[in-house]
N, C-alpha and C. Protein backbone atom coordinates (compact mmCIF):
# COMPACT_ATOMS: atom_id res chain seq x y z
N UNK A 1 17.24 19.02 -11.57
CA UNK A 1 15.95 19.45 -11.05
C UNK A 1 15.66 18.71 -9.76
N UNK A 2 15.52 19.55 -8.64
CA UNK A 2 15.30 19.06 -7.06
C UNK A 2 16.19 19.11 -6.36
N UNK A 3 16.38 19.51 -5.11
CA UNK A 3 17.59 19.51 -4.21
C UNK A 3 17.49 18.78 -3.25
N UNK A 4 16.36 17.74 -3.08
CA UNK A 4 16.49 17.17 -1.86
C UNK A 4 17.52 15.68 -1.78
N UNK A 5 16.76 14.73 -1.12
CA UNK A 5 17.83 13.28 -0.93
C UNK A 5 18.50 12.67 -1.75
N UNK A 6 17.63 12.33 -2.99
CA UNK A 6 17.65 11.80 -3.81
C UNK A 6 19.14 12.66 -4.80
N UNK A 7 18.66 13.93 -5.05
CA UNK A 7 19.71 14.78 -5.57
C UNK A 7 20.96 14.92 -5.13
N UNK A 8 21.10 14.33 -3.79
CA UNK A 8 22.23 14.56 -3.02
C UNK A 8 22.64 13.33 -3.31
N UNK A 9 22.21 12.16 -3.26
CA UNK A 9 22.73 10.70 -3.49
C UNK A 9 23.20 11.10 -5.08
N UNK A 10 22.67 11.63 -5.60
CA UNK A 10 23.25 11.49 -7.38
C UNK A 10 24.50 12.39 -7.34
N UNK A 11 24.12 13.49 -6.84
CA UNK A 11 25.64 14.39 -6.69
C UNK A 11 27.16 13.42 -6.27
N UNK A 12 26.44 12.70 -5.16
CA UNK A 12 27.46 11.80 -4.66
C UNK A 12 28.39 10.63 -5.65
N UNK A 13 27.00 10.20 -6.44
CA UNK A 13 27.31 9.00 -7.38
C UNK A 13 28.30 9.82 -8.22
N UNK A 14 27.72 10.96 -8.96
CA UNK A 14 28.20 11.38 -10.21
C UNK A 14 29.13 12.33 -10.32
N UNK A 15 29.84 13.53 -9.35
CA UNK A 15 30.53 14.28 -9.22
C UNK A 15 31.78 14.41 -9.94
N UNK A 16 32.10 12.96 -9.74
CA UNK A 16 33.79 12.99 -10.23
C UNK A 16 33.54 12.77 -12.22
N UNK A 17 32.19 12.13 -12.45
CA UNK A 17 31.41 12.27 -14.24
C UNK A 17 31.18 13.08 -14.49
N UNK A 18 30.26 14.53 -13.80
CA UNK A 18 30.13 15.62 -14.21
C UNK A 18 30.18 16.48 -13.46
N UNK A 19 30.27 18.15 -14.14
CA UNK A 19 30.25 18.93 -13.50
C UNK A 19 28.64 19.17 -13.20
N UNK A 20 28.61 19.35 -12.13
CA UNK A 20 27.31 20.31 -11.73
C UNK A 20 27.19 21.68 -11.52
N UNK A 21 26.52 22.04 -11.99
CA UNK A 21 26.90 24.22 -12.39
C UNK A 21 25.67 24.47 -10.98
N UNK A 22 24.67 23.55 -10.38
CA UNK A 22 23.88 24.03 -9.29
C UNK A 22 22.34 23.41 -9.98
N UNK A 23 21.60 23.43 -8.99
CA UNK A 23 20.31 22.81 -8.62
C UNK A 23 19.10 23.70 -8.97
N UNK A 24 17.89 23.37 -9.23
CA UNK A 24 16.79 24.08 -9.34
C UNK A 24 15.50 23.25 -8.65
N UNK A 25 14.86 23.83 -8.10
CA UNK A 25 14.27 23.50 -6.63
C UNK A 25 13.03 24.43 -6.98
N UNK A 26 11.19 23.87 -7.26
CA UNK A 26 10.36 24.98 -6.97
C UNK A 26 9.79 24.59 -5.17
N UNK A 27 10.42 24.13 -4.79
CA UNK A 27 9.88 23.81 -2.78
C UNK A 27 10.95 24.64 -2.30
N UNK A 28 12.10 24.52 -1.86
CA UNK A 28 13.02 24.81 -1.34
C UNK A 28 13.84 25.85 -1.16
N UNK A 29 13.93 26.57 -0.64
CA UNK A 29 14.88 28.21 -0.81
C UNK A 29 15.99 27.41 -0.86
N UNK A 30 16.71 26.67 0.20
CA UNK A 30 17.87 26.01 0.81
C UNK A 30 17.58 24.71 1.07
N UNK A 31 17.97 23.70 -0.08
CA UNK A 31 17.51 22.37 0.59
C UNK A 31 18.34 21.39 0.69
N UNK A 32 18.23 20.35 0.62
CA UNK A 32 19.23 19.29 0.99
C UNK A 32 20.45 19.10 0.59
N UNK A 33 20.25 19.32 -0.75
CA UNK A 33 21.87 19.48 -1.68
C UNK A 33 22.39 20.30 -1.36
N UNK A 34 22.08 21.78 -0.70
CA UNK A 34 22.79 22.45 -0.68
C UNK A 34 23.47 22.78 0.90
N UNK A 35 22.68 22.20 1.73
CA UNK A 35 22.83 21.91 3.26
C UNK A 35 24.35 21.39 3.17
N UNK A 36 24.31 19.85 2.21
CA UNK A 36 25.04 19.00 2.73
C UNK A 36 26.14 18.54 1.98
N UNK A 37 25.73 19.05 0.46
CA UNK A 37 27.02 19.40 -0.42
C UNK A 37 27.46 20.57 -0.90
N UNK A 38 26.42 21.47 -0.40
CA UNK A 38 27.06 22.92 -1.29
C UNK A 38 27.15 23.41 -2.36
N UNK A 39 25.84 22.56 -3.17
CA UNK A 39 25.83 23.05 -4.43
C UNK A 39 24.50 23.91 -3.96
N UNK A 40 24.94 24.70 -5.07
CA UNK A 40 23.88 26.39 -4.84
C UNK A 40 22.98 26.09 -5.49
N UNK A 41 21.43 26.78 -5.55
CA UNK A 41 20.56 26.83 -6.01
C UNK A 41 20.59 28.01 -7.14
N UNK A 42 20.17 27.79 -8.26
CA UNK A 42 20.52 28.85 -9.62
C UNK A 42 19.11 28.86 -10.13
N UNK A 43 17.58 28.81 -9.28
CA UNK A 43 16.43 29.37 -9.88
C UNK A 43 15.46 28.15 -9.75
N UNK A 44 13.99 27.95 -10.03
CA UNK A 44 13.10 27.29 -10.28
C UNK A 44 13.15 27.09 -11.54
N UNK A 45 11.47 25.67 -11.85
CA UNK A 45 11.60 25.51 -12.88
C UNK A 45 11.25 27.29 -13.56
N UNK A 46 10.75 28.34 -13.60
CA UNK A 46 10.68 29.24 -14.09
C UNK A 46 11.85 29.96 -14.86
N UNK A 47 12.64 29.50 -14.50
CA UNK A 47 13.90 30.16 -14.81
C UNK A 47 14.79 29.19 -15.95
N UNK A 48 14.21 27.94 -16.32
CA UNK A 48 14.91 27.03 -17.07
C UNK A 48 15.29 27.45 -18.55
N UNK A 49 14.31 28.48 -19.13
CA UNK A 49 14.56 28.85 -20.36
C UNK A 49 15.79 29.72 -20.42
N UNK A 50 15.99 30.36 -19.25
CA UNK A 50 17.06 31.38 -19.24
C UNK A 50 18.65 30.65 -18.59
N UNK A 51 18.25 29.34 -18.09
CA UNK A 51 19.04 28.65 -17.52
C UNK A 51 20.01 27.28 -19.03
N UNK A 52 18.75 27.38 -20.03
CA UNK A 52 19.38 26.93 -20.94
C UNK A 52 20.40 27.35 -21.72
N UNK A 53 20.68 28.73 -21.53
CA UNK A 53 21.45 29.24 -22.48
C UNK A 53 22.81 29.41 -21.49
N UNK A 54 23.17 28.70 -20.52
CA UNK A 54 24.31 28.37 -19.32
C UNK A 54 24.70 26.90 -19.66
N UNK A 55 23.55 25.93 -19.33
CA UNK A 55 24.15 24.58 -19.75
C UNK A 55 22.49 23.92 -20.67
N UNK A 56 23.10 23.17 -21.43
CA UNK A 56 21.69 22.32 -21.90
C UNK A 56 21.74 21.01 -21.38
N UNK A 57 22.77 20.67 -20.35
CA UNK A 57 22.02 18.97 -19.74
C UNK A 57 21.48 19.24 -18.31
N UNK A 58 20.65 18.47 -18.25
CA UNK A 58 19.83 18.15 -16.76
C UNK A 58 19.69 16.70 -16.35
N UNK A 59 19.51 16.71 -15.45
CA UNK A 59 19.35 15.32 -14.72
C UNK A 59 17.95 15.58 -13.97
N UNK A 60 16.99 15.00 -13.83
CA UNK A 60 15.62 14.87 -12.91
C UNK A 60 16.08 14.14 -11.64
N UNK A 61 16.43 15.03 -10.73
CA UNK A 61 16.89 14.51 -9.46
C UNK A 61 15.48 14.04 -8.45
N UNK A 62 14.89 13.59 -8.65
CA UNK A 62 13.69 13.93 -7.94
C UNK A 62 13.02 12.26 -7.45
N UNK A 63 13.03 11.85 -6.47
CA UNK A 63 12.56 10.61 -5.46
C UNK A 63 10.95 10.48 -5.98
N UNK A 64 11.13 9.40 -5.18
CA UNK A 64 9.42 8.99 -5.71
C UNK A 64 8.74 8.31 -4.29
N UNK A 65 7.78 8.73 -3.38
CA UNK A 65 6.98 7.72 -2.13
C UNK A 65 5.50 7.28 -2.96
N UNK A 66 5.94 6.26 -4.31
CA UNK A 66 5.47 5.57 -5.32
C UNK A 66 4.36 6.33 -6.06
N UNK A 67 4.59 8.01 -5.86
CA UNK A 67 3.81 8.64 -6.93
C UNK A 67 4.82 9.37 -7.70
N UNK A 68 4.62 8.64 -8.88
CA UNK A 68 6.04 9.34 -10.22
C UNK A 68 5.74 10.48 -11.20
N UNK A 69 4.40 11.13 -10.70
CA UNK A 69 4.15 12.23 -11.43
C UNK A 69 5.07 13.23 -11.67
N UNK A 70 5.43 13.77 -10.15
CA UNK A 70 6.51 15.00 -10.14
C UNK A 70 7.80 14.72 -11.24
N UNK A 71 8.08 13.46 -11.39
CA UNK A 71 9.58 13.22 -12.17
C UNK A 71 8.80 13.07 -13.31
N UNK A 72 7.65 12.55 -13.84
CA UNK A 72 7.21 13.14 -15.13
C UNK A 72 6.90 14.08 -15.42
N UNK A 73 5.93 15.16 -15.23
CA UNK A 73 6.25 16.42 -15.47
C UNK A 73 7.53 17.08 -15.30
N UNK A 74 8.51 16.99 -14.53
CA UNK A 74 9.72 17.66 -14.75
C UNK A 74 10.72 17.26 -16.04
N UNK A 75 10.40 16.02 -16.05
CA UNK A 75 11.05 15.17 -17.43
C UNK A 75 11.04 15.85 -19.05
N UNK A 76 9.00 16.24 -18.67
CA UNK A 76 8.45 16.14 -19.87
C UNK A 76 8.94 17.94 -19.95
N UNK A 77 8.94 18.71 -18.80
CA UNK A 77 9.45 20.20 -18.89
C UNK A 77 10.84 20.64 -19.50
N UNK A 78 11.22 19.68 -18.94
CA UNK A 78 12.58 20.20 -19.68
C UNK A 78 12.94 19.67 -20.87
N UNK A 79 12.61 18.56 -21.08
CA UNK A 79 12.83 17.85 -22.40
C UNK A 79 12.37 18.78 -23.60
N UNK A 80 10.58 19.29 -23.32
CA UNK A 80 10.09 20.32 -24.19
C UNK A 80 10.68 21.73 -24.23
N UNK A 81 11.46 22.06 -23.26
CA UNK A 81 12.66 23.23 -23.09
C UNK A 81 13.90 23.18 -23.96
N UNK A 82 14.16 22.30 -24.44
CA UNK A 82 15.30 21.86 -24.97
C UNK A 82 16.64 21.37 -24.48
N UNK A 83 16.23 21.00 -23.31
CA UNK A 83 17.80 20.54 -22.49
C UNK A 83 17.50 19.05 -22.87
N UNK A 84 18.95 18.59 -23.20
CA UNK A 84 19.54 17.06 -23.43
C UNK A 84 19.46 16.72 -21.62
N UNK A 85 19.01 15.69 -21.77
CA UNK A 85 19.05 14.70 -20.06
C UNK A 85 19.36 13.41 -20.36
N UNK A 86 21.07 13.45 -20.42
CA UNK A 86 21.59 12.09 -20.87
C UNK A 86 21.45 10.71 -19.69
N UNK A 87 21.87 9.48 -20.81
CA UNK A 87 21.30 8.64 -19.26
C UNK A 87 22.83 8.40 -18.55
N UNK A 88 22.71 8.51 -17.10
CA UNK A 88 23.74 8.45 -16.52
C UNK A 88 23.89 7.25 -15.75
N UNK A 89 24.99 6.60 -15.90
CA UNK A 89 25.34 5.30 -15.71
C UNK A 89 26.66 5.48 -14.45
N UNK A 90 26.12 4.98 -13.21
CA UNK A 90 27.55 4.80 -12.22
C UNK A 90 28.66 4.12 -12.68
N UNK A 91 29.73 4.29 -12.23
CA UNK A 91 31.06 3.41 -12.63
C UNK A 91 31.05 2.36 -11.94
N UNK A 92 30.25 1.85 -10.93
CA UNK A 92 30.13 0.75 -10.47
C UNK A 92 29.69 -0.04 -10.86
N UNK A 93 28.56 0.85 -12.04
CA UNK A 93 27.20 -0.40 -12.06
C UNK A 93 27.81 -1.20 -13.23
N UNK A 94 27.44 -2.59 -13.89
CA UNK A 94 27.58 -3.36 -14.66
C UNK A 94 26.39 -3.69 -16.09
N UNK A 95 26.90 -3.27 -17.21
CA UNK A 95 25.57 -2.59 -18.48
C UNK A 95 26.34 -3.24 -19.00
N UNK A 96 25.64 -3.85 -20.01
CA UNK A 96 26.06 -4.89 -21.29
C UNK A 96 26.48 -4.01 -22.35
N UNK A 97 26.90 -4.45 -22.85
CA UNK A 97 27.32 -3.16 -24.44
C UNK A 97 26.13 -3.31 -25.40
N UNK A 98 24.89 -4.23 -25.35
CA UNK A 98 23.75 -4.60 -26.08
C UNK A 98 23.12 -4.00 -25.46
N UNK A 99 22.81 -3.76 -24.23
CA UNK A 99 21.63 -3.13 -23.57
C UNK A 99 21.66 -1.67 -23.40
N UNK A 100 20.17 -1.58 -24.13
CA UNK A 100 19.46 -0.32 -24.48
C UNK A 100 18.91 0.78 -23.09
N UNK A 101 19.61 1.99 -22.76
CA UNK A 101 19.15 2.45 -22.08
C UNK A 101 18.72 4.25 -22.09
N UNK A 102 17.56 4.29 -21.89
CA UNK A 102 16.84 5.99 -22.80
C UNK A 102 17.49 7.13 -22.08
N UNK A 103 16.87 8.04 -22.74
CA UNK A 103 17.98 9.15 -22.33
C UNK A 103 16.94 9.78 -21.00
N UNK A 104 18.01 10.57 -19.83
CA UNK A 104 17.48 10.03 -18.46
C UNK A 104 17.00 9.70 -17.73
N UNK A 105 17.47 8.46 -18.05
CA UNK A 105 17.49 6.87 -16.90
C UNK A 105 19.00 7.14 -16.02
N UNK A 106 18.43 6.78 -15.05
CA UNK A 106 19.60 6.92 -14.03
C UNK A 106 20.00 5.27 -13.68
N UNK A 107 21.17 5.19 -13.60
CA UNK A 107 21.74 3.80 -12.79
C UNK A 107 22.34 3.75 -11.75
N UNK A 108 22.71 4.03 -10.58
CA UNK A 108 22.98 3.41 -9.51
C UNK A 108 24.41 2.56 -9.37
N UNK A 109 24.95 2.90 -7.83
CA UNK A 109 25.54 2.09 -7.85
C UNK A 109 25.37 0.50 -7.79
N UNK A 110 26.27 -0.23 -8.21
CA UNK A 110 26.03 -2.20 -8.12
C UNK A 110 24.83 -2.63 -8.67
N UNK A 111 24.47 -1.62 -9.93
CA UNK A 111 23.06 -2.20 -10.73
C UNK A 111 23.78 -3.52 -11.87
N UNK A 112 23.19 -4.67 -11.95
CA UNK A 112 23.64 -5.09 -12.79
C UNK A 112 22.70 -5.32 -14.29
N UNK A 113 22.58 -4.85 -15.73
CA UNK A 113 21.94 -4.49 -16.41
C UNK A 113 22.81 -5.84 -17.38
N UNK A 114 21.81 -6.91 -17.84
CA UNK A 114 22.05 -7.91 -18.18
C UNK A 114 22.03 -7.86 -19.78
N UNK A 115 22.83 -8.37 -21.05
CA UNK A 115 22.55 -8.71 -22.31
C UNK A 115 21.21 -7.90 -22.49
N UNK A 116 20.77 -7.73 -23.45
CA UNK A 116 19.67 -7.47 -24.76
C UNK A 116 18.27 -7.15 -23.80
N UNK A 117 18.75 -6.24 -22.43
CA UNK A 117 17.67 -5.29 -21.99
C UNK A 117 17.65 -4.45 -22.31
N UNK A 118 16.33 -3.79 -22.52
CA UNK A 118 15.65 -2.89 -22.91
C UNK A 118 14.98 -1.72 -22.00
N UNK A 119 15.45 -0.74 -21.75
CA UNK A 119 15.11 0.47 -20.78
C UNK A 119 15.19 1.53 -21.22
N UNK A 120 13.66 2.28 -20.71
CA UNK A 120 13.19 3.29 -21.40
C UNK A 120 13.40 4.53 -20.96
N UNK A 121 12.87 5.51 -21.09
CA UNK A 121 13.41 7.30 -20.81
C UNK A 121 12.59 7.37 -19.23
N UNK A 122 13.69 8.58 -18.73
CA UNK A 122 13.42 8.93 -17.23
C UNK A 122 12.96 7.73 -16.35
N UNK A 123 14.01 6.96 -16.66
CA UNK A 123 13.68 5.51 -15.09
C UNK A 123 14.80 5.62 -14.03
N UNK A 124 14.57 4.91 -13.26
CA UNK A 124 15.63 5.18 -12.20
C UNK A 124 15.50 3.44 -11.39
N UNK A 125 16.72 3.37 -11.62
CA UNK A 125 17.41 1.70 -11.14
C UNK A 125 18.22 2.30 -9.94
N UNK A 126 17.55 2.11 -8.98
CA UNK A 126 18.72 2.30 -7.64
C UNK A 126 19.50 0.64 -7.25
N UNK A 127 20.29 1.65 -6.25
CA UNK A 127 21.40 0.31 -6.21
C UNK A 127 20.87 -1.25 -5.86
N UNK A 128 22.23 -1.47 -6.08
CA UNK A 128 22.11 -3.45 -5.92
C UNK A 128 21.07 -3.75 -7.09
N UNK A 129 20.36 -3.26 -7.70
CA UNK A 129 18.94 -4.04 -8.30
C UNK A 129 19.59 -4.78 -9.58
N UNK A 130 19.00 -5.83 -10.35
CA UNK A 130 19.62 -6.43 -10.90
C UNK A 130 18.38 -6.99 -12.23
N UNK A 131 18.91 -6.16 -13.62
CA UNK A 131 17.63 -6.71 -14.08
C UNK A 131 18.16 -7.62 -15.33
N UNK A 132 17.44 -8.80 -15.37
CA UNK A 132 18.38 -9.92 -15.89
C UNK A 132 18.21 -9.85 -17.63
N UNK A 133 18.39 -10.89 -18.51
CA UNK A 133 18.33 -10.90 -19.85
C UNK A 133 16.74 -10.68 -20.47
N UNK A 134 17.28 -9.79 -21.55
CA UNK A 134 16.28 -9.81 -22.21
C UNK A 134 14.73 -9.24 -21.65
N UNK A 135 15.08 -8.18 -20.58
CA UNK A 135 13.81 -7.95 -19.77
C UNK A 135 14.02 -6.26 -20.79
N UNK A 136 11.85 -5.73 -20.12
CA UNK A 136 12.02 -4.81 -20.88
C UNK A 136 10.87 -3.54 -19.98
N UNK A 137 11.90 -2.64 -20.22
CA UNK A 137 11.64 -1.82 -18.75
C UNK A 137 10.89 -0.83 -19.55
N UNK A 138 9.98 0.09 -19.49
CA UNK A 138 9.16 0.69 -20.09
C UNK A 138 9.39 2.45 -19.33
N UNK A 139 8.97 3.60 -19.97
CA UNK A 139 9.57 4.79 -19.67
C UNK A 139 9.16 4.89 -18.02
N UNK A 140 9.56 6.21 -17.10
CA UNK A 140 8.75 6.81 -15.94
C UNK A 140 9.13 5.27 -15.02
N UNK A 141 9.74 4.47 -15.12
CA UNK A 141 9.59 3.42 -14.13
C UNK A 141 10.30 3.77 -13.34
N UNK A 142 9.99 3.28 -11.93
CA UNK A 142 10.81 3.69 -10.80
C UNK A 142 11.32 2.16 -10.19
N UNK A 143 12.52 2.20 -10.03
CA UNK A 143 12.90 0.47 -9.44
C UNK A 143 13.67 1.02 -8.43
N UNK A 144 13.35 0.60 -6.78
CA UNK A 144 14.05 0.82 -5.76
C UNK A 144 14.93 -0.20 -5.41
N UNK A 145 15.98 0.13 -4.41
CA UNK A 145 16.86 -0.91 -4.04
C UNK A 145 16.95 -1.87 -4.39
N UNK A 146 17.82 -3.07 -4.77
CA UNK A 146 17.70 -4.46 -4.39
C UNK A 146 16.42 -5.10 -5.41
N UNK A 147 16.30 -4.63 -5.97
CA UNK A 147 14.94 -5.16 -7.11
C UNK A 147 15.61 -6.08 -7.93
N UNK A 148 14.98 -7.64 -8.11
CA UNK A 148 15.60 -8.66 -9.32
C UNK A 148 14.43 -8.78 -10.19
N UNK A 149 14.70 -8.50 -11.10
CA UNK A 149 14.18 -9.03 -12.25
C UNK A 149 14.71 -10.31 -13.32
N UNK A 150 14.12 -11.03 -13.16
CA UNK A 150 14.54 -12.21 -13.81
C UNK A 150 14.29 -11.84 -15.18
N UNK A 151 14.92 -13.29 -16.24
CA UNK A 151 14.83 -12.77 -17.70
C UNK A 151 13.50 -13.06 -18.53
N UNK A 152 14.05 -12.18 -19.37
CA UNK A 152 12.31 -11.95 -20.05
C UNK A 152 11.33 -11.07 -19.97
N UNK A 153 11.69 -10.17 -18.64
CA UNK A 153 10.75 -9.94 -17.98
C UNK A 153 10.12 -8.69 -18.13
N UNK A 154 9.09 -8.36 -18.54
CA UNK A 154 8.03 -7.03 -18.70
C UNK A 154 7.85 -5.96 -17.62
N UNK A 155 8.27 -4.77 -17.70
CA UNK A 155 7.54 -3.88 -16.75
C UNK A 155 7.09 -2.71 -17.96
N UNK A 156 5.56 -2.43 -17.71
CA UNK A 156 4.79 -0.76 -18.17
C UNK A 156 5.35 0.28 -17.88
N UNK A 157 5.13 1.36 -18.72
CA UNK A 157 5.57 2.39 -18.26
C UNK A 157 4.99 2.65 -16.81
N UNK A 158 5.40 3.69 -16.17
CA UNK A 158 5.14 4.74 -14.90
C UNK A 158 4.58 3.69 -13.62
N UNK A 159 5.40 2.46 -13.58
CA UNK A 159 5.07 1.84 -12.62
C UNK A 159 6.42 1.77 -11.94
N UNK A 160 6.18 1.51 -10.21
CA UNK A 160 7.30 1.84 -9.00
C UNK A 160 7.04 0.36 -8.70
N UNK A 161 8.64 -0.13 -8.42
CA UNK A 161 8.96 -1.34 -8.17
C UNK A 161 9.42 -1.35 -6.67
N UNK A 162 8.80 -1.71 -5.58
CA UNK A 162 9.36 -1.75 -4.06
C UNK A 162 10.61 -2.55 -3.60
N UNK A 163 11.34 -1.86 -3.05
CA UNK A 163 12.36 -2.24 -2.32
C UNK A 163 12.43 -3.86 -2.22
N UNK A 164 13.58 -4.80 -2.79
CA UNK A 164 13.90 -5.75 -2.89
C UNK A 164 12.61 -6.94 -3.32
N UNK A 165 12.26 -6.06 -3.97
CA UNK A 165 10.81 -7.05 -4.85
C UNK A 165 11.52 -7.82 -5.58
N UNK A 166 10.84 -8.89 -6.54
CA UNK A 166 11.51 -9.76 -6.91
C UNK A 166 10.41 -10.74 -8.16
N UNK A 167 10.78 -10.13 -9.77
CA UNK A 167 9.88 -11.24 -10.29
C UNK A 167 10.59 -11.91 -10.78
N UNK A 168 9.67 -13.29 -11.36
CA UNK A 168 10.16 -14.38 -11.61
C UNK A 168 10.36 -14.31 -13.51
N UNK A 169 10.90 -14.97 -13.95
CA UNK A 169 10.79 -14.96 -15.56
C UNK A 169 10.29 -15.33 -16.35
N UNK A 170 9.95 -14.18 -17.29
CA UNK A 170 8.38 -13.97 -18.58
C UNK A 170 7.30 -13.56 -17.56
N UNK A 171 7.55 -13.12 -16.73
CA UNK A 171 6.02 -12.05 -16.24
C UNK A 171 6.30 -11.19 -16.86
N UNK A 172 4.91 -10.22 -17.11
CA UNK A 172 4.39 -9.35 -17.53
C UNK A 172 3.78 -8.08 -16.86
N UNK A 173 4.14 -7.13 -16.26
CA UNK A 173 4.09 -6.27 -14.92
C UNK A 173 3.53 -4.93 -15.71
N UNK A 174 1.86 -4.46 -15.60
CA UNK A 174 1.66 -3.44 -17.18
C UNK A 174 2.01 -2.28 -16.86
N UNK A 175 1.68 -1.33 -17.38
CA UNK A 175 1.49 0.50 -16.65
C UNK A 175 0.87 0.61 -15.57
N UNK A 176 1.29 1.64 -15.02
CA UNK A 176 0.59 2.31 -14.05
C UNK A 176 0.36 1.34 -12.60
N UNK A 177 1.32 0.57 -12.05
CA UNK A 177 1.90 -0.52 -11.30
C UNK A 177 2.24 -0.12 -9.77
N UNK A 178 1.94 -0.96 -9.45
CA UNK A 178 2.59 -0.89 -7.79
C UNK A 178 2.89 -2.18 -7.41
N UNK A 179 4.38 -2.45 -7.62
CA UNK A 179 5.04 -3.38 -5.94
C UNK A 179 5.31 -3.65 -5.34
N UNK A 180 4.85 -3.80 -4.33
CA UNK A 180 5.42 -3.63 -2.78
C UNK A 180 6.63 -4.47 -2.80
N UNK A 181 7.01 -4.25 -1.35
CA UNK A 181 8.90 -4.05 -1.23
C UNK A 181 7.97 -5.70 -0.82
N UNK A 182 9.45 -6.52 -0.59
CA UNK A 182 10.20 -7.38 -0.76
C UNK A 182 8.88 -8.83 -1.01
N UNK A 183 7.84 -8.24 -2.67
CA UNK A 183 7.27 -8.94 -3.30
C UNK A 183 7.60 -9.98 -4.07
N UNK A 184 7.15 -10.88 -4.06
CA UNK A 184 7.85 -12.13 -5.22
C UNK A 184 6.62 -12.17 -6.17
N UNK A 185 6.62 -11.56 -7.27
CA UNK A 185 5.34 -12.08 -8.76
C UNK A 185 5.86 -13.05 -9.31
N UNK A 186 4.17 -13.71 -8.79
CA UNK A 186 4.63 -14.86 -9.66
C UNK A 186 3.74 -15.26 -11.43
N UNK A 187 2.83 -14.22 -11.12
CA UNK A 187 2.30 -14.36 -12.62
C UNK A 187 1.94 -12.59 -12.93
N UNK A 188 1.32 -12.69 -14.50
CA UNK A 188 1.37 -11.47 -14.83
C UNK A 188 0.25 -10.66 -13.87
N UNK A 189 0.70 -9.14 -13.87
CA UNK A 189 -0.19 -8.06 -13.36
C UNK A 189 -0.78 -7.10 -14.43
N UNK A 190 -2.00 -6.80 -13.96
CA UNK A 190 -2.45 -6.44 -15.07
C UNK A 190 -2.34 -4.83 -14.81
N UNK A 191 -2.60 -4.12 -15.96
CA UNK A 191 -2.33 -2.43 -16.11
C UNK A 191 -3.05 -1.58 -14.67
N UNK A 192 -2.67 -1.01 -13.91
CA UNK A 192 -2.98 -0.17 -12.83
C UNK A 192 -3.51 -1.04 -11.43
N UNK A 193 -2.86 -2.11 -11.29
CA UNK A 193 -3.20 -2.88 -10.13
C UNK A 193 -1.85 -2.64 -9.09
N UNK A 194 -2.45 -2.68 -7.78
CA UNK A 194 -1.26 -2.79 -6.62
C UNK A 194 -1.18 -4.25 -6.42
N UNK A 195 0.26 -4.82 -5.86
CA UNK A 195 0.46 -5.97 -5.38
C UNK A 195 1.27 -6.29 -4.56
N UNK A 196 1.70 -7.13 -3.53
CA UNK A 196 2.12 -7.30 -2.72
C UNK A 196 2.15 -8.67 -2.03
N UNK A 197 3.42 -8.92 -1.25
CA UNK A 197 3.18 -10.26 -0.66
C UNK A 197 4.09 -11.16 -1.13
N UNK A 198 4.10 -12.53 -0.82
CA UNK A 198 5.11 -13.69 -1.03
C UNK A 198 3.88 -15.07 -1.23
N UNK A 199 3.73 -15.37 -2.42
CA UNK A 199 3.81 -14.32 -3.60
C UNK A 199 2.67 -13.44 -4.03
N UNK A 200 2.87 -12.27 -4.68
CA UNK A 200 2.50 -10.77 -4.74
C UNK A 200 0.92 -11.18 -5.33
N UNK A 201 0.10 -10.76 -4.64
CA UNK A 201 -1.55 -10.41 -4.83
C UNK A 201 -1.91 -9.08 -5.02
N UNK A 202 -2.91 -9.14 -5.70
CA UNK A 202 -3.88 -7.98 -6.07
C UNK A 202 -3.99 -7.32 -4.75
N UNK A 203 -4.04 -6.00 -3.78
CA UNK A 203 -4.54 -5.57 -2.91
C UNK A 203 -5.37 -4.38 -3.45
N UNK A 204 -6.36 -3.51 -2.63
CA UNK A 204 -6.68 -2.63 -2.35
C UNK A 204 -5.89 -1.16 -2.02
């Protein structure tokens, strides 16, 4: 589901793991994926019920400019459609054989996913990010680039982690979250607060 950047970076990651039968796009006649890899477009979400009886897995290809609604409703659409959206793991990235990860969550290349973490449905770990022992990632989370999470460490559901942010270990980071890129937390955040900075404050 989606044909733009984001979809095209996963095509890239995952191609030689799966087949892709084509894209479903409700913006786009012709969009990015298909510009620049050539996978065809096979319908909107309107067409998914009739699209299930072709393949039942999906992937939620879909970016986030730190509002994660669109990838939850598409999540929650198809899931209630009946398509399996397994979690897909790069061959690069590095996952413990203990650590728990929900069914689609995406991983990235050079993610490193440490011992007895815990990660929940439809998240997305882009590359380099690194989330250490015993941390516990909650559904809808979005973690961009270069993100460390030290061990222990708490994130809420449907909160977006900014580009090479960085918490420290046993914070507590709740729902509904914002952190700006290359943030250092140093204590807990509470449920629906933005933060930002070195180290990361409450903003407006």
């Amino acid at each position: 589901m989606g044909g733009g950047k984001l979809a095209g970076i996963l095509y890239w990651i995952f191609k030689d793991q799966y087949d892709f039968i084509g894209y479903v796009d409700d913006v786009y006649e012709h969009a990015y994926i298909e510009e620049h890899y050539g996978l065809k477009k096979i319908g909107t979400s309107k067409d998914i019920s009739k699209l299930l009886s072709v393949c039942n897995n999906a992937v939620i290809a879909i970016g986030s400019d730190r509002d994660l609604s669109p990838r939850i409703k598409y999540f929650e659409m198809f899931t209630k459609a009946g398509f399996d959206l397994p979690a897909m793991i790069s061959p690069t990235a590095i996952v413990a054989p203990n650590a728990s990860i929900g069914k689609g969550t995406i991983i990235q290349h050079g993610v490193m996913i440490d011992p007895m973490v815990k990660i929940g449905h439809n998240c997305l770990i882009a590359s380099g990010s690194i989330i250490r022992h015993d941390g516990r990632i909650g559904n809808n989370v979005f973690i961009a680039p270069g993100v460390t999470t030290n061990g222990e460490v708490i994130i809420g559901d449907n909160t977006f982690m900014g580009t090479r942010s960085v918490v420290l270990p046993k914070i507590k980071i709740g729902r509904n979250c914002l952190v700006g890129a290359s943030s250092c937390v140093i204590s807990d955040v509470p449920d629906g607060t933005t933060v930002a900075g070195v180290p990361a404050r409450p903003i407006q």
